[in-house]
Protein backbone atom coordinates (compact mmCIF):
# COMPACT_ATOMS: atom_id res chain seq x y z
CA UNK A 1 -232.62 49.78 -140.76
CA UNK A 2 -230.72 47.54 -138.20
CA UNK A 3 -231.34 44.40 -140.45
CA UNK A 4 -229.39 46.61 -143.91
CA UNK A 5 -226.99 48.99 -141.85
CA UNK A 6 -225.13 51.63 -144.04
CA UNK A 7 -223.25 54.54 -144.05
CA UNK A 8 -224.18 57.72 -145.84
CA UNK A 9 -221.32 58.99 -146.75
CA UNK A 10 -222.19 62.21 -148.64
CA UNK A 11 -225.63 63.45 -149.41
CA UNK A 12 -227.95 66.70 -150.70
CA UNK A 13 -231.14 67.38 -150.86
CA UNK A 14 -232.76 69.31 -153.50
CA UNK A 15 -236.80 70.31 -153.87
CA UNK A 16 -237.01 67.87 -156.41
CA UNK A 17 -234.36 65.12 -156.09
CA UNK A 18 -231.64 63.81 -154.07
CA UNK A 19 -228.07 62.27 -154.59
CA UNK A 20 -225.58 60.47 -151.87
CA UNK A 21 -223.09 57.98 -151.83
CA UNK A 22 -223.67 54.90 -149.02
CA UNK A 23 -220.95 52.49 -147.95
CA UNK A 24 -222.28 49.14 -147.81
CA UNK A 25 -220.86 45.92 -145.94
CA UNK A 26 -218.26 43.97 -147.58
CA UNK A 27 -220.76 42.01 -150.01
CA UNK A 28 -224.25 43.62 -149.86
CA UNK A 29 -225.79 44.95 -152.94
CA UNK A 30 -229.07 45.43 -151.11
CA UNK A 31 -230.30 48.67 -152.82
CA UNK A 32 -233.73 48.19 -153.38
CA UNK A 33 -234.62 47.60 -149.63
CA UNK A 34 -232.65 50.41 -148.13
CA UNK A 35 -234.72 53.02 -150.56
CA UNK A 36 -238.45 51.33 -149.65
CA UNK A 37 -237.47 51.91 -146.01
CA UNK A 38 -235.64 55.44 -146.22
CA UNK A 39 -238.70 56.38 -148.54
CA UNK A 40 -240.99 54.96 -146.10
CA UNK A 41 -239.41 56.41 -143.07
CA UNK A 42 -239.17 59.88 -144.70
CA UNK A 43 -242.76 59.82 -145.85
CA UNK A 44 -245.06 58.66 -142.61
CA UNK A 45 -247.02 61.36 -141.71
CA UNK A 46 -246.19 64.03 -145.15
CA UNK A 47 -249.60 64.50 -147.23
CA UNK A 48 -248.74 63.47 -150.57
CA UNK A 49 -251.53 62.06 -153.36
CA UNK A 50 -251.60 58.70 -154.76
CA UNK A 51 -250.92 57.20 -157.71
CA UNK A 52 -252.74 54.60 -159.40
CA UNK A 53 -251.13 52.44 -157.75
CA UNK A 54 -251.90 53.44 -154.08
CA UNK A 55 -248.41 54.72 -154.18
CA UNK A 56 -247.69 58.43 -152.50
CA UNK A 57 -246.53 60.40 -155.66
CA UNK A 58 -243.64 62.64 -153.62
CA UNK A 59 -241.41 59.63 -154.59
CA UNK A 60 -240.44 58.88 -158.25
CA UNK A 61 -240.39 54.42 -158.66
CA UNK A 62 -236.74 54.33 -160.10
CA UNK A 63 -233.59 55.21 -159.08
CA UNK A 64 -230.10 54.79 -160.03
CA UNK A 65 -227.02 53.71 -158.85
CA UNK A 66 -223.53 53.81 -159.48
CA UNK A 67 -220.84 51.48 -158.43
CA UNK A 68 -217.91 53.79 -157.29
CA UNK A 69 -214.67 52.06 -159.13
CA UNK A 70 -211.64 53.53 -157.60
CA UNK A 71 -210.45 56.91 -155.06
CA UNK A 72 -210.69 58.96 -157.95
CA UNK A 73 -214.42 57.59 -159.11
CA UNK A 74 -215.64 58.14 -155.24
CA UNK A 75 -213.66 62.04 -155.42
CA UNK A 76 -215.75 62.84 -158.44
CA UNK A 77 -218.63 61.93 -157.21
CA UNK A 78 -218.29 63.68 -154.02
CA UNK A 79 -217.81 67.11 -155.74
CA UNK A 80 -220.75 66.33 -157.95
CA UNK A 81 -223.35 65.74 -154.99
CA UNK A 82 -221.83 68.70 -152.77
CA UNK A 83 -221.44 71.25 -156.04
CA UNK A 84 -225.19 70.04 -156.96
CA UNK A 85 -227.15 73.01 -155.69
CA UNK A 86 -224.80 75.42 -157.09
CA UNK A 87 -225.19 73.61 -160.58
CA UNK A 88 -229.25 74.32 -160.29
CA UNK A 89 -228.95 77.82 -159.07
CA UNK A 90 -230.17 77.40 -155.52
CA UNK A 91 -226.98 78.79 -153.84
CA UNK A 92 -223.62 80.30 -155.09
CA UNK A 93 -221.48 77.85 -153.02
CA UNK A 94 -221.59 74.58 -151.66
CA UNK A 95 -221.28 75.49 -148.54
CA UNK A 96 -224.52 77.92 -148.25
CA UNK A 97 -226.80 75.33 -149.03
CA UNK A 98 -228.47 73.90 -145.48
CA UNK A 99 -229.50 70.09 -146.79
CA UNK A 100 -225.95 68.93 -147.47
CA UNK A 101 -223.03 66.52 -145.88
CA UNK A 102 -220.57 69.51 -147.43
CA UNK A 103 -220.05 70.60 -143.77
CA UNK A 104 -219.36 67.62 -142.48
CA UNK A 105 -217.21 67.23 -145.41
CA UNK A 106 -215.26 70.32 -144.34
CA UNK A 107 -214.87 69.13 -140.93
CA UNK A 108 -213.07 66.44 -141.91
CA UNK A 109 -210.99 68.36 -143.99
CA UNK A 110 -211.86 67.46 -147.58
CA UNK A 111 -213.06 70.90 -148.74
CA UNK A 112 -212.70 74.45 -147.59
CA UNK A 113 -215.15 76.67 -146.93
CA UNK A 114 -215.07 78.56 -150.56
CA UNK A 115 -214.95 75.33 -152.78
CA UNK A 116 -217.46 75.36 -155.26
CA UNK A 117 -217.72 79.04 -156.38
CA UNK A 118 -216.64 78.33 -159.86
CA UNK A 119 -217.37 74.98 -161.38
CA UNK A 120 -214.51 72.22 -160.17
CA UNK A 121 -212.35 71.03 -162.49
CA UNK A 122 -213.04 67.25 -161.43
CA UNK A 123 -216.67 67.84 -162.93
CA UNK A 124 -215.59 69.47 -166.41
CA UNK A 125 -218.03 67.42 -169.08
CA UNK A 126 -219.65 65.32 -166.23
CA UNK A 127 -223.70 65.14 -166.77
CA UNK A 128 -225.98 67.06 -164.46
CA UNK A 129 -229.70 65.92 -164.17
């Protein structure tokens, strides 16, 4: 990914899905690219059928993406990826769930360790999928 560098800056994966926010260069809007090669990366080797298309099915075609506006836009969104596996019932806190950036998170200093045992304020009426 030399040639479309990023930085992940928060992540979690779920059985079924994934969310994470990515800091691009100044300029890039290079989405597309960036998923074909993490998809491909993460797939070489994992049995998976194929669609119609000769495509391996663990992967759903779309995806969407969100253009974080402002501090407050990128804070939301933050709590919703790291309070995501609490939200499906996999864990009772952020923090117990293993395939996360919310420890990294807490290194830095942006959470503590209980955040997330009742629903954040920050995510009162936001959509889950």
């Amino acid at each position: 990914m030399e040639d479309r560098p990023f930085a992940i800056e928060a992540i979690v994966i779920l059985p079924d899905h994934l969310h994470c926010i990515w800091q691009l260069p100044e300029g890039d809007n290079e989405f597309p690219e960036r998923w074909r090669q993490i998809k491909r990366f993460v797939s070489v080797g994992m049995k998976s059928q194929l669609n119609a298309r000769g495509e391996k099915t663990l992967w759903q075609r779309r995806y969407w993406e969100h253009l974080l506006r402002n501090e407050e836009d990128w804070r939301q969104h933050m709590d919703y990826i790291h309070y995501n596996p609490v939200k499906h019932g996999y864990v009772r806190r952020p923090a117990d769930w293993p395939h996360s950036s919310f420890r990294q998170a807490m290194a830095r200093g942006w959470y503590e360790a209980s955040w997330g045992e009742m629903e954040p304020k920050s995510l009162t009426g936001m959509e889950f999928e």
